[in-house]
N, C-alpha and C. Protein backbone atom coordinates (compact mmCIF):
# COMPACT_ATOMS: atom_id res chain seq x y z
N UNK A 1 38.26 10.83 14.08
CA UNK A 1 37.44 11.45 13.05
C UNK A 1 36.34 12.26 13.74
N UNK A 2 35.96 13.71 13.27
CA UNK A 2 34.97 14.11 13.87
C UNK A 2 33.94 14.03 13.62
N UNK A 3 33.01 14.93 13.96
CA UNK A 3 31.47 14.90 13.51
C UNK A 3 31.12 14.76 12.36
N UNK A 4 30.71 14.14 11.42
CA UNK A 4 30.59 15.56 9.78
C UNK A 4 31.53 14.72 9.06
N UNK A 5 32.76 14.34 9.47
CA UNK A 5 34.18 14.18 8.32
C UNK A 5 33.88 13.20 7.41
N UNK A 6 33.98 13.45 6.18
CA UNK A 6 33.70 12.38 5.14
C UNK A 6 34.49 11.16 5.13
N UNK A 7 33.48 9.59 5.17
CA UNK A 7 34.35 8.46 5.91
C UNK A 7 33.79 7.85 4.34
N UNK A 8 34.98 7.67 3.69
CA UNK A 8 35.70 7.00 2.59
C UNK A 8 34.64 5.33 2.45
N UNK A 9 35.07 4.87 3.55
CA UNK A 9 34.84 3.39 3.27
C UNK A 9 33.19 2.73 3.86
N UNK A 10 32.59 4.24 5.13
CA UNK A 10 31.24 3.86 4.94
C UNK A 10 30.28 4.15 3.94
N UNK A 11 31.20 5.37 2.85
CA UNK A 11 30.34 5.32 1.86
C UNK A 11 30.36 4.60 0.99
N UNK A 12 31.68 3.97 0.38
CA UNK A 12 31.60 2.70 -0.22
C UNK A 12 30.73 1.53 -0.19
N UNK A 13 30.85 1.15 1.50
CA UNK A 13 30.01 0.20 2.37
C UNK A 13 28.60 0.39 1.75
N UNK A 14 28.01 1.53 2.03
CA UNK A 14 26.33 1.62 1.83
C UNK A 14 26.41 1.87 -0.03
N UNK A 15 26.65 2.11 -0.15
CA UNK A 15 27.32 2.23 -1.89
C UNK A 15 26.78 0.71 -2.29
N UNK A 16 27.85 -0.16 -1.94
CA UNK A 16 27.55 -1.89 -1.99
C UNK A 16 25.76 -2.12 -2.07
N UNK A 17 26.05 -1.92 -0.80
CA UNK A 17 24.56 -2.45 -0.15
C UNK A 17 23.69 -1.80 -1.06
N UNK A 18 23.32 -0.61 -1.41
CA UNK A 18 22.18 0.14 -2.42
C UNK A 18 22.44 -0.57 -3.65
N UNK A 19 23.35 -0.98 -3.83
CA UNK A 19 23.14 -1.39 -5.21
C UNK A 19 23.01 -2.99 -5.59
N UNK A 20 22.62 -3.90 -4.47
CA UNK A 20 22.43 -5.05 -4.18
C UNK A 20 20.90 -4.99 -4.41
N UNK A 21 20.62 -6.33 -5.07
CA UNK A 21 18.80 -6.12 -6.04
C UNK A 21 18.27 -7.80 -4.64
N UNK A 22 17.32 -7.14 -4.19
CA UNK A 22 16.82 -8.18 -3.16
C UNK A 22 15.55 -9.23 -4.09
N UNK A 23 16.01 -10.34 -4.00
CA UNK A 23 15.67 -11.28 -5.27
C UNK A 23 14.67 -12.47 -4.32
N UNK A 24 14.65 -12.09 -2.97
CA UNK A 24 14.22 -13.19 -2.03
C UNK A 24 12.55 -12.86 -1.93
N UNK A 25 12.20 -12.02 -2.74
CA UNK A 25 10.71 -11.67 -2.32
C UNK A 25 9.99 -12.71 -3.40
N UNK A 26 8.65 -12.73 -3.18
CA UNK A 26 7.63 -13.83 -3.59
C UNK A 26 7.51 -13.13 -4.89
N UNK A 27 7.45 -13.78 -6.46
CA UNK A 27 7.61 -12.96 -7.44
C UNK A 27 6.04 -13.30 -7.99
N UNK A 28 5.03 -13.92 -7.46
CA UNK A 28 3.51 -14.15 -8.36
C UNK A 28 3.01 -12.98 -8.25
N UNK A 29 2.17 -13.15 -9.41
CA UNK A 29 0.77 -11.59 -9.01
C UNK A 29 -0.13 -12.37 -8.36
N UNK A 30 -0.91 -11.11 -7.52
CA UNK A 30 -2.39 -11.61 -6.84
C UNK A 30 -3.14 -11.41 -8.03
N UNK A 31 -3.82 -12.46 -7.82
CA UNK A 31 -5.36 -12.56 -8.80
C UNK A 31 -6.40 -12.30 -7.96
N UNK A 32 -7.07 -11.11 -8.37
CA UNK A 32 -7.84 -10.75 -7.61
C UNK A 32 -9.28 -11.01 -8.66
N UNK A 33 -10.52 -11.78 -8.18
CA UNK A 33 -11.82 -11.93 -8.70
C UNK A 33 -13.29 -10.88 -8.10
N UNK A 34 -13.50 -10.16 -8.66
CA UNK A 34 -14.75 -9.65 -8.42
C UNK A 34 -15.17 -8.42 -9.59
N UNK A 35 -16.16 -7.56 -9.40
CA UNK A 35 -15.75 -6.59 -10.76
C UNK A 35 -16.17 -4.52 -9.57
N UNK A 36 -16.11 -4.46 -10.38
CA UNK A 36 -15.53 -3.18 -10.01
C UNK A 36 -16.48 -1.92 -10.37
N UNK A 37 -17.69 -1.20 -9.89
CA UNK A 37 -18.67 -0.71 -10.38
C UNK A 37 -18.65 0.79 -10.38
N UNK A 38 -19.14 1.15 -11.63
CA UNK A 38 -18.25 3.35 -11.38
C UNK A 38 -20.01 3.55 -11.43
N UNK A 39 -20.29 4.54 -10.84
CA UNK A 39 -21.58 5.35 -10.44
C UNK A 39 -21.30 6.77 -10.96
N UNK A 40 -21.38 7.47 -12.27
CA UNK A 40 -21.20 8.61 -12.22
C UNK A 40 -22.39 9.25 -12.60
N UNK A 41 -23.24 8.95 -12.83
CA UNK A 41 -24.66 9.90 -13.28
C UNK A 41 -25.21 10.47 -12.63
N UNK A 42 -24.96 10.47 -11.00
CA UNK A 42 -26.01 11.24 -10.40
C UNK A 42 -24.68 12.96 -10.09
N UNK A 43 -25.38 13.98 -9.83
CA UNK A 43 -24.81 15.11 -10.18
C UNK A 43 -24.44 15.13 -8.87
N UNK A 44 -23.52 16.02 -8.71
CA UNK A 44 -22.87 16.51 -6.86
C UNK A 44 -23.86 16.86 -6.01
N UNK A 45 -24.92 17.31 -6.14
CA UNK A 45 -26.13 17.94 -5.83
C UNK A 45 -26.33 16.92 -5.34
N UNK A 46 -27.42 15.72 -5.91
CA UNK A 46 -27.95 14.65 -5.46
C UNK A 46 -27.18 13.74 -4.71
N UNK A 47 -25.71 13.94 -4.79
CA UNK A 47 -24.75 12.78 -3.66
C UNK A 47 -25.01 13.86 -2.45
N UNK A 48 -24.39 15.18 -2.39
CA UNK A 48 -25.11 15.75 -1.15
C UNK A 48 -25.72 15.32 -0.70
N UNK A 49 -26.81 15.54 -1.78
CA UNK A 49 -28.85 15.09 -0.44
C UNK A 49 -28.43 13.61 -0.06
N UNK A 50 -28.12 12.91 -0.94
CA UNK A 50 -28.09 11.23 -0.44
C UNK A 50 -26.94 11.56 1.33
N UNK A 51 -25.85 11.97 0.96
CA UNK A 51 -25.11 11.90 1.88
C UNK A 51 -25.54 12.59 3.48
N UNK A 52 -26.23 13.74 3.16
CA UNK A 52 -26.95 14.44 4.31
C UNK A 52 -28.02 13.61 4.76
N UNK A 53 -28.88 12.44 3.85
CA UNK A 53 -29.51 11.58 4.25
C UNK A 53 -29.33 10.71 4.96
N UNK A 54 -27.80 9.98 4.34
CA UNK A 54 -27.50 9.19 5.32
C UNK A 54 -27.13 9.38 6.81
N UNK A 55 -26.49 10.53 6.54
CA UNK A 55 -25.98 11.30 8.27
C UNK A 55 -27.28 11.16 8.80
N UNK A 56 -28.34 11.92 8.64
CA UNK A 56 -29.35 11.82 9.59
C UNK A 56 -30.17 10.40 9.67
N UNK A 57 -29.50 9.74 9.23
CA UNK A 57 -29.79 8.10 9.73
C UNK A 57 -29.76 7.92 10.42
């Protein structure tokens, strides 16, 4: 068979295998505890200055 030639039975082969559902993984959710805080009031402007502030820290 040469380079390239379409092989019948390794595509079958991986055919199999892709369509095999892997059932061995850990099925819980993480519970994750803490909360989660959004900051949007200050304008792009003022995160600049804060951020140029911090650099010259």
């Amino acid at each position: 068979m040469s380079m390239g030639a379409y092989d019948e039975d390794e595509h079958e082969r991986r055919e199999q295998q892709a369509s095999k559902v892997d059932t061995d993984f850990d099925d819980e959710r993480t519970i994750y505890h803490g909360k989660v805080e959004y900051d949007s009031g200050e304008s792009a402007e003022d995160l600049l200055d804060q951020f140029e502030q911090i650099k010259s820290d």
